[in-house]
Protein backbone atom coordinates (compact mmCIF):
# COMPACT_ATOMS: atom_id res chain seq x y z
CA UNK A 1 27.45 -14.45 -27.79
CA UNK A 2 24.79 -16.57 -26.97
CA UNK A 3 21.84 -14.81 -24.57
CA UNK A 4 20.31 -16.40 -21.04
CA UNK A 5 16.77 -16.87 -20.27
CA UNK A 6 16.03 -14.79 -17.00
CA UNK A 7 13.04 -16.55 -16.14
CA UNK A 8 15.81 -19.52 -14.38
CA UNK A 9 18.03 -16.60 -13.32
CA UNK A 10 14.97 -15.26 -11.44
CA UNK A 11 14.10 -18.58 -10.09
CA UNK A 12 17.74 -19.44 -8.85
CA UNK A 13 17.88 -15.23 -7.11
CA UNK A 14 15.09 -16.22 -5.23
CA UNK A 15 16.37 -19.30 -3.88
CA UNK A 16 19.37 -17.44 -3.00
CA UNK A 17 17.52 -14.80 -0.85
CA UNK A 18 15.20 -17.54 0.39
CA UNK A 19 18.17 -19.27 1.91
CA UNK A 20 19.31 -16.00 3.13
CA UNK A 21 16.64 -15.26 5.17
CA UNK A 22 15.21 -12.72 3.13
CA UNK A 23 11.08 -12.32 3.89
CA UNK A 24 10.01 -11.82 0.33
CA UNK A 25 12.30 -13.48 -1.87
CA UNK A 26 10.59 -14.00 -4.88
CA UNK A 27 9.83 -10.38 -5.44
CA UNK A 28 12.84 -8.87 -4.09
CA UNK A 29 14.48 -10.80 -7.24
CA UNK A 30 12.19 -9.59 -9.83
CA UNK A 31 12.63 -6.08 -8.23
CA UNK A 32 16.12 -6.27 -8.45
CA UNK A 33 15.80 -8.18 -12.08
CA UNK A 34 13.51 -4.70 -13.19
CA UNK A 35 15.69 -2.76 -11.69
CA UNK A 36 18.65 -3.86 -13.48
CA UNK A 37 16.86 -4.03 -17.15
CA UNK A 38 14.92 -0.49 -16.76
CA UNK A 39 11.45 -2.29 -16.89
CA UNK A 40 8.59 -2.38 -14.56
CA UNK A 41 8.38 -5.69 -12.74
CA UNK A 42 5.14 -6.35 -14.40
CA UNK A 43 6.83 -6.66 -17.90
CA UNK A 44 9.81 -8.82 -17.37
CA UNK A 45 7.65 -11.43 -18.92
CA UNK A 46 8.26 -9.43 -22.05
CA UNK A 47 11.97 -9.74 -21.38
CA UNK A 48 12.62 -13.38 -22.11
CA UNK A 49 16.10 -13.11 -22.05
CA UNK A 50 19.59 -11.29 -21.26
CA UNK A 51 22.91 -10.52 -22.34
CA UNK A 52 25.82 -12.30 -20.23
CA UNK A 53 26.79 -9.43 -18.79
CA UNK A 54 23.82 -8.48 -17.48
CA UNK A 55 23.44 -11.76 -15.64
CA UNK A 56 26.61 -10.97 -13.86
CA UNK A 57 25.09 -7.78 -13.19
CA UNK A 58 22.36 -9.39 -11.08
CA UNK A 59 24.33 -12.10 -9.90
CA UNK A 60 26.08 -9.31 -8.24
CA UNK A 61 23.12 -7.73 -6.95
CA UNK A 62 21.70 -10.76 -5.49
CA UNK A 63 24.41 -11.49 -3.39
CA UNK A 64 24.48 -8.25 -1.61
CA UNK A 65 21.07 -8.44 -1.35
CA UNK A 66 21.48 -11.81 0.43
CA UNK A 67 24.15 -10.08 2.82
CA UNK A 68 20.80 -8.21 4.07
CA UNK A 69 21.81 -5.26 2.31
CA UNK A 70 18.21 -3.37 2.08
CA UNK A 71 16.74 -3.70 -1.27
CA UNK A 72 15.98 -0.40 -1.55
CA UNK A 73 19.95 0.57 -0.98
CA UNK A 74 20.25 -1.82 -4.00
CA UNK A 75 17.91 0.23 -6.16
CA UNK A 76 18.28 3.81 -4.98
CA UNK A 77 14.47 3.93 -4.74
CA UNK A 78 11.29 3.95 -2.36
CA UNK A 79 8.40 5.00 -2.83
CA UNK A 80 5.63 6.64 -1.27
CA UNK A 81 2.19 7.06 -2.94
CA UNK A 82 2.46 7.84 -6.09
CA UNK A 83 6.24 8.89 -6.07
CA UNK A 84 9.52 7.35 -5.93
CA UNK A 85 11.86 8.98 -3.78
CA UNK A 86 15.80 8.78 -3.52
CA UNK A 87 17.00 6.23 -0.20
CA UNK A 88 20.52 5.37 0.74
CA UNK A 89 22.91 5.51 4.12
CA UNK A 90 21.98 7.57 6.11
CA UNK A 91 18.13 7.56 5.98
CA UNK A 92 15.31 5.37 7.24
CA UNK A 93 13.52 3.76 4.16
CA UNK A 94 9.80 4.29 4.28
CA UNK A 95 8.27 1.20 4.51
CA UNK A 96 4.85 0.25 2.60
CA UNK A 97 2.91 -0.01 6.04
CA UNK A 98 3.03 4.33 5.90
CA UNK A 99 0.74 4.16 2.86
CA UNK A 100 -1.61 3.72 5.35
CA UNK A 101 -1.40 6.82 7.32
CA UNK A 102 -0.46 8.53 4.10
CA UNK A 103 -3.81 7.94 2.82
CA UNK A 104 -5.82 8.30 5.28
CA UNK A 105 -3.99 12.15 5.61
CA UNK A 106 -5.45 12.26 2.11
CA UNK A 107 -8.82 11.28 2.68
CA UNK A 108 -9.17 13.69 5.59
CA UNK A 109 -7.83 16.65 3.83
CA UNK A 110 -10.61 16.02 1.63
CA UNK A 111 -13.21 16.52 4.46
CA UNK A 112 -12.13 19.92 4.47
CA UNK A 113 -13.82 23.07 2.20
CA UNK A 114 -11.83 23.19 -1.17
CA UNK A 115 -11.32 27.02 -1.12
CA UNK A 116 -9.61 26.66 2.01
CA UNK A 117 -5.70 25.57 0.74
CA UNK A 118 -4.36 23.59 3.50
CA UNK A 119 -1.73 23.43 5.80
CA UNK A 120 0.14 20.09 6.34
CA UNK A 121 3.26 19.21 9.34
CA UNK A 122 5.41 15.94 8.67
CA UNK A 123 7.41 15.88 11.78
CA UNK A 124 9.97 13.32 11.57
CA UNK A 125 10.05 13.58 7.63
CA UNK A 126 13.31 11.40 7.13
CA UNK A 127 13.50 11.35 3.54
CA UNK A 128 10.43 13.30 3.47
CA UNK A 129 8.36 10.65 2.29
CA UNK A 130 4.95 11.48 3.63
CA UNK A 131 5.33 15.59 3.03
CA UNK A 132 6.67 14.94 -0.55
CA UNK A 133 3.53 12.12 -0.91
CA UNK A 134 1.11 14.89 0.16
CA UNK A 135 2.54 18.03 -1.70
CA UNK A 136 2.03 15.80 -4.91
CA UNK A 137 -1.29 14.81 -4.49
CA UNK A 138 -2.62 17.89 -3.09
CA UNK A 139 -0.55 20.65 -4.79
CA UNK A 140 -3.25 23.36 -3.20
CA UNK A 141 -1.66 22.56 0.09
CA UNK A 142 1.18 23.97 2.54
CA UNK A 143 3.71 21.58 3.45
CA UNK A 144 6.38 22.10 5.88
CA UNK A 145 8.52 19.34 7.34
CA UNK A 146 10.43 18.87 9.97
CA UNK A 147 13.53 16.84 10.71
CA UNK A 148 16.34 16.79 12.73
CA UNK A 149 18.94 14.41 11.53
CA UNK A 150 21.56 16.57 9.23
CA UNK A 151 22.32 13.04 7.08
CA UNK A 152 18.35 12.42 6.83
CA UNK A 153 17.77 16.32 5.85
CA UNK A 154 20.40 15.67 2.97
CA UNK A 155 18.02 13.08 1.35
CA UNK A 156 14.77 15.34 2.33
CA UNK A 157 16.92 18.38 0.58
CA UNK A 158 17.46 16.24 -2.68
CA UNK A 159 13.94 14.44 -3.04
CA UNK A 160 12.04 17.93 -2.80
CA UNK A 161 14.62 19.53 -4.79
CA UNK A 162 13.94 16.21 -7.38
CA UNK A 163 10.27 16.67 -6.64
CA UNK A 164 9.98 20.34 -7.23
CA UNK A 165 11.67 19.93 -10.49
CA UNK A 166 9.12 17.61 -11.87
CA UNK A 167 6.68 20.63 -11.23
CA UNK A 168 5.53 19.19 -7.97
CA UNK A 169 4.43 22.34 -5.15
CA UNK A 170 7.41 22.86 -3.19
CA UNK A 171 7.63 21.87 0.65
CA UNK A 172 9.27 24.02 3.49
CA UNK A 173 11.86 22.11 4.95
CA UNK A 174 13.06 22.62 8.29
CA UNK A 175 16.20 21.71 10.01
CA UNK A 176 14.85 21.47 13.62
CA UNK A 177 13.92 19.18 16.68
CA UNK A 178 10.31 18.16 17.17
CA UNK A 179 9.82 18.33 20.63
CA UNK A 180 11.04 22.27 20.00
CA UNK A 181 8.60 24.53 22.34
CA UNK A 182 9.73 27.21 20.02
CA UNK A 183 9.29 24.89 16.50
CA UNK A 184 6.92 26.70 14.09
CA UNK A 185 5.49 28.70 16.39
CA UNK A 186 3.86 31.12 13.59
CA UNK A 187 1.69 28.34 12.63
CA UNK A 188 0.52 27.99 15.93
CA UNK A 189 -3.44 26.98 15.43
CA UNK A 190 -3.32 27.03 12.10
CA UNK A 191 -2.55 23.45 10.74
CA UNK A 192 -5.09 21.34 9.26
CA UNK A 193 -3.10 18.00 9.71
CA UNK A 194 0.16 17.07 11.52
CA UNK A 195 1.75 13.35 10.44
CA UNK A 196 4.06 11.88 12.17
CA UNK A 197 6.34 8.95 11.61
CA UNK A 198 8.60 8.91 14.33
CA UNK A 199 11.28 6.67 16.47
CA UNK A 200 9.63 4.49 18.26
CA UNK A 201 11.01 1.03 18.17
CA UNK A 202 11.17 -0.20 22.12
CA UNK A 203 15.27 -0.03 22.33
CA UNK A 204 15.55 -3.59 23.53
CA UNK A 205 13.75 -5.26 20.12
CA UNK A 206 14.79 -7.36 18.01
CA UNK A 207 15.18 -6.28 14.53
CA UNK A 208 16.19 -7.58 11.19
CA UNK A 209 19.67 -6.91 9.67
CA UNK A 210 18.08 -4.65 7.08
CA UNK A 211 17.20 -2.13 9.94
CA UNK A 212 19.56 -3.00 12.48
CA UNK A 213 22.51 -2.84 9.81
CA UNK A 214 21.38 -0.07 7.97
CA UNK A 215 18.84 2.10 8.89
CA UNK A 216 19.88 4.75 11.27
CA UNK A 217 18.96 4.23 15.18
CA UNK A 218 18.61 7.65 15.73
CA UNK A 219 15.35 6.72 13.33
CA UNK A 220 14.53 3.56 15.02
CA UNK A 221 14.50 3.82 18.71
CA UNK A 222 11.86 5.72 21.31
CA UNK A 223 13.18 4.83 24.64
CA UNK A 224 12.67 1.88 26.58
CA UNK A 225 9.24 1.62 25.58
CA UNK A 226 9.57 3.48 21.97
CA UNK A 227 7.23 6.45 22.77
CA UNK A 228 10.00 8.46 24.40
CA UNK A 229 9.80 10.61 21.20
CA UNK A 230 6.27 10.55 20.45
CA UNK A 231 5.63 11.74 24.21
CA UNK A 232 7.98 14.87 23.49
CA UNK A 233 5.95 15.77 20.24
CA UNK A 234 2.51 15.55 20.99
CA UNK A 235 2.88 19.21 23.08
CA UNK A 236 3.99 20.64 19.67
CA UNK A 237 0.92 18.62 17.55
CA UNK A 238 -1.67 20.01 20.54
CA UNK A 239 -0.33 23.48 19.70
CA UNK A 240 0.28 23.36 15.81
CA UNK A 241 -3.28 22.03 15.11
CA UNK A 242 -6.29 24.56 14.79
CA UNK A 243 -9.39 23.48 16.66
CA UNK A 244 -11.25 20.60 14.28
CA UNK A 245 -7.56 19.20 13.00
CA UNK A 246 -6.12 15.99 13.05
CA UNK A 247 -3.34 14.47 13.62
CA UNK A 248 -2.04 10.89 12.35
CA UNK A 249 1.20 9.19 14.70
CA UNK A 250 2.87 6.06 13.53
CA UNK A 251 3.69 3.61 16.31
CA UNK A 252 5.71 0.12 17.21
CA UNK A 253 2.89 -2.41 16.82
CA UNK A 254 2.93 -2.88 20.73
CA UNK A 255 2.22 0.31 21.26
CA UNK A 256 -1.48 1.61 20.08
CA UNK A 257 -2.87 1.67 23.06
CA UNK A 258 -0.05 3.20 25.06
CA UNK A 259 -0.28 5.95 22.39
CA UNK A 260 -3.63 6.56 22.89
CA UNK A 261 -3.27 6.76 26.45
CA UNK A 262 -1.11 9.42 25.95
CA UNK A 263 -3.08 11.54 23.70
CA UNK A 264 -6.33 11.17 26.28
CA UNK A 265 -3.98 12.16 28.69
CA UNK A 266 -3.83 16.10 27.30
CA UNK A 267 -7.38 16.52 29.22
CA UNK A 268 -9.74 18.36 26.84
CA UNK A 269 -7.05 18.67 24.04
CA UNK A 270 -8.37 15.79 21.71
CA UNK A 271 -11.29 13.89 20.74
CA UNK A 272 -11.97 10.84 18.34
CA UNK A 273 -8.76 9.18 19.29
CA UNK A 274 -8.81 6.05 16.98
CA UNK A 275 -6.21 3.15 16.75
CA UNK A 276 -5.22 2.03 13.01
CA UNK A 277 -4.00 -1.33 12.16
CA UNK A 278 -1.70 -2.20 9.04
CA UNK A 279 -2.53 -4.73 6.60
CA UNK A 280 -1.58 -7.15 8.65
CA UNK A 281 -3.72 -6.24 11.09
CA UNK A 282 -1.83 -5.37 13.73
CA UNK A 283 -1.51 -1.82 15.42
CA UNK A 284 0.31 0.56 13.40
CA UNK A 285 -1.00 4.34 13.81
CA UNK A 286 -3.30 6.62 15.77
CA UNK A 287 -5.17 9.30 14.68
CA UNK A 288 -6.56 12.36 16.92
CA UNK A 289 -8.78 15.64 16.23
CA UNK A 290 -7.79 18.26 17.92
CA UNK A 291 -10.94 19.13 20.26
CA UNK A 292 -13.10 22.13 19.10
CA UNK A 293 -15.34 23.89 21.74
CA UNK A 294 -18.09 21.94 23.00
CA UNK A 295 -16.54 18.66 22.33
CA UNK A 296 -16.98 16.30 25.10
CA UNK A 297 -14.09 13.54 25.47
């Protein structure tokens, strides 16, 4: 049976998602082309061609992609610093703009004294992306995470379950509401760093079909102005932290300020309130130390 060269394959896929609508479709047909042959998308050069069943295969896979179907549904896989983690129905896929908060969680963890193990919150932890990200690259530290959604806690359950397997430190899951006056409570002044990626899309945007289609709202949407969440929360982050600790809060893109706002608005309870922009440059998180005596602002 005579074999196909991919390379046109590739090249036709990414018309076919360009026409689509799809925002990246070159890559989101090599991805799916790796995905399908077991290779990194880097060496599908060194995969020059394919079997005609395999093209099938992808022809498949392109046209649900095309249908908006997310590609990480498509794959089973997203990924969050140096980890993959398990996606599907049922749970908001982490998008690459969270590396950003993710590492910045890193680099301040590193600020602090290396004989003192630390203690991490991800409220909101969907499929536990960011606690999952952390517990592997800083195995010395406590990780508890917090979500609420019984579908989303499934995935959380099976990536740290996945995670803990490959000998990563295990993370404390907890089935639980963030805006909880009684959440936690025994860690009350004694976390380091609490990140938060939240709902907080405005609940009259526009979105794309991959996230209005698929991702769950109860994931998307803060209120009318997409901080209804992130206003419940912050009571729980001013308690949680210890005096000197930060806290990192992912936010719709026109909302940095407003966020800020509301974290100057706990009088005396935080200081160096900073806005973040993605990549792109536009707004994307806040970060916040939790104020230590003495600190003015």
């Amino acid at each position: 049976m005579t074999r196909i060269a991919l390379r046109p394959a590739v090249d036709e896929a990414a018309e076919t998602l360009r026409r689509a609508g799809v925002h990246s479709p070159r890559a989101d047909a090599e991805l799916l082309a790796a995905h399908l042959l077991g290779v990194q998308r880097t060496r599908l050069i060194l995969v020059p061609l394919i079997e005609p069943e395999q093209l099938e295969r992808y022809r498949e896979l392109v046209a649900r992609r095309a249908q908006r179907i997310p590609l990480q549904h498509l794959t089973g896989v997203a990924s969050m610093g140096e980890i993959d983690l398990a996606v599907g129905p049922g749970v908001f896929v982490p998008r690459p703009e969270t590396e950003l908060l993710f590492a910045w969680a890193l680099a301040f963890l590193e600020t602090l004294p290396r004989d003192h193990p630390p203690t991490v919150v991800d409220l909101c932890t969907g499929s536990g992306a960011l606690a999952l990200a952390i517990a592997h690259a800083r195995p010395d530290a406590r990780v508890h995470a917090v979500e609420l959604d019984p579908d989303a806690l499934r995935w959380a359950r099976r990536n740290a379950d996945d995670r803990a397997a490959d000998g990563d430190t295990a993370i404390v899951l907890h089935a639980d509401d963030v805006t909880d006056p009684a959440l936690l409570t025994e860690l009350n002044g004694r976390v380091d760093v609490v990140v938060a990626n939240p709902p907080y899309i405005p609940e009259d945007a526009v979105l794309d079909p991959e996230v209005a289609d698929h991702d769950p709202h109860r994931a998307l949407f803060g209120g009318t102005d997409g901080l209804d969440v992130i206003r419940g929360m912050v009571p729980t982050i001013t308690r949680l932290l210890r005096p000197g600790g930060a806290t990192a809060i992912e936010h719709d893109d026109s909302n940095g300020s407003a966020l800020a706002a509301v974290l100057n608005a706990e009088v005396g309870m935080f200081t160096d309130v900073v806005e973040h922009p993605d990549l792109a440059g536009r707004p994307r998180f806040v970060v916040a130390r939790r104020a230590v005596s003495g600190d003015q602002g």
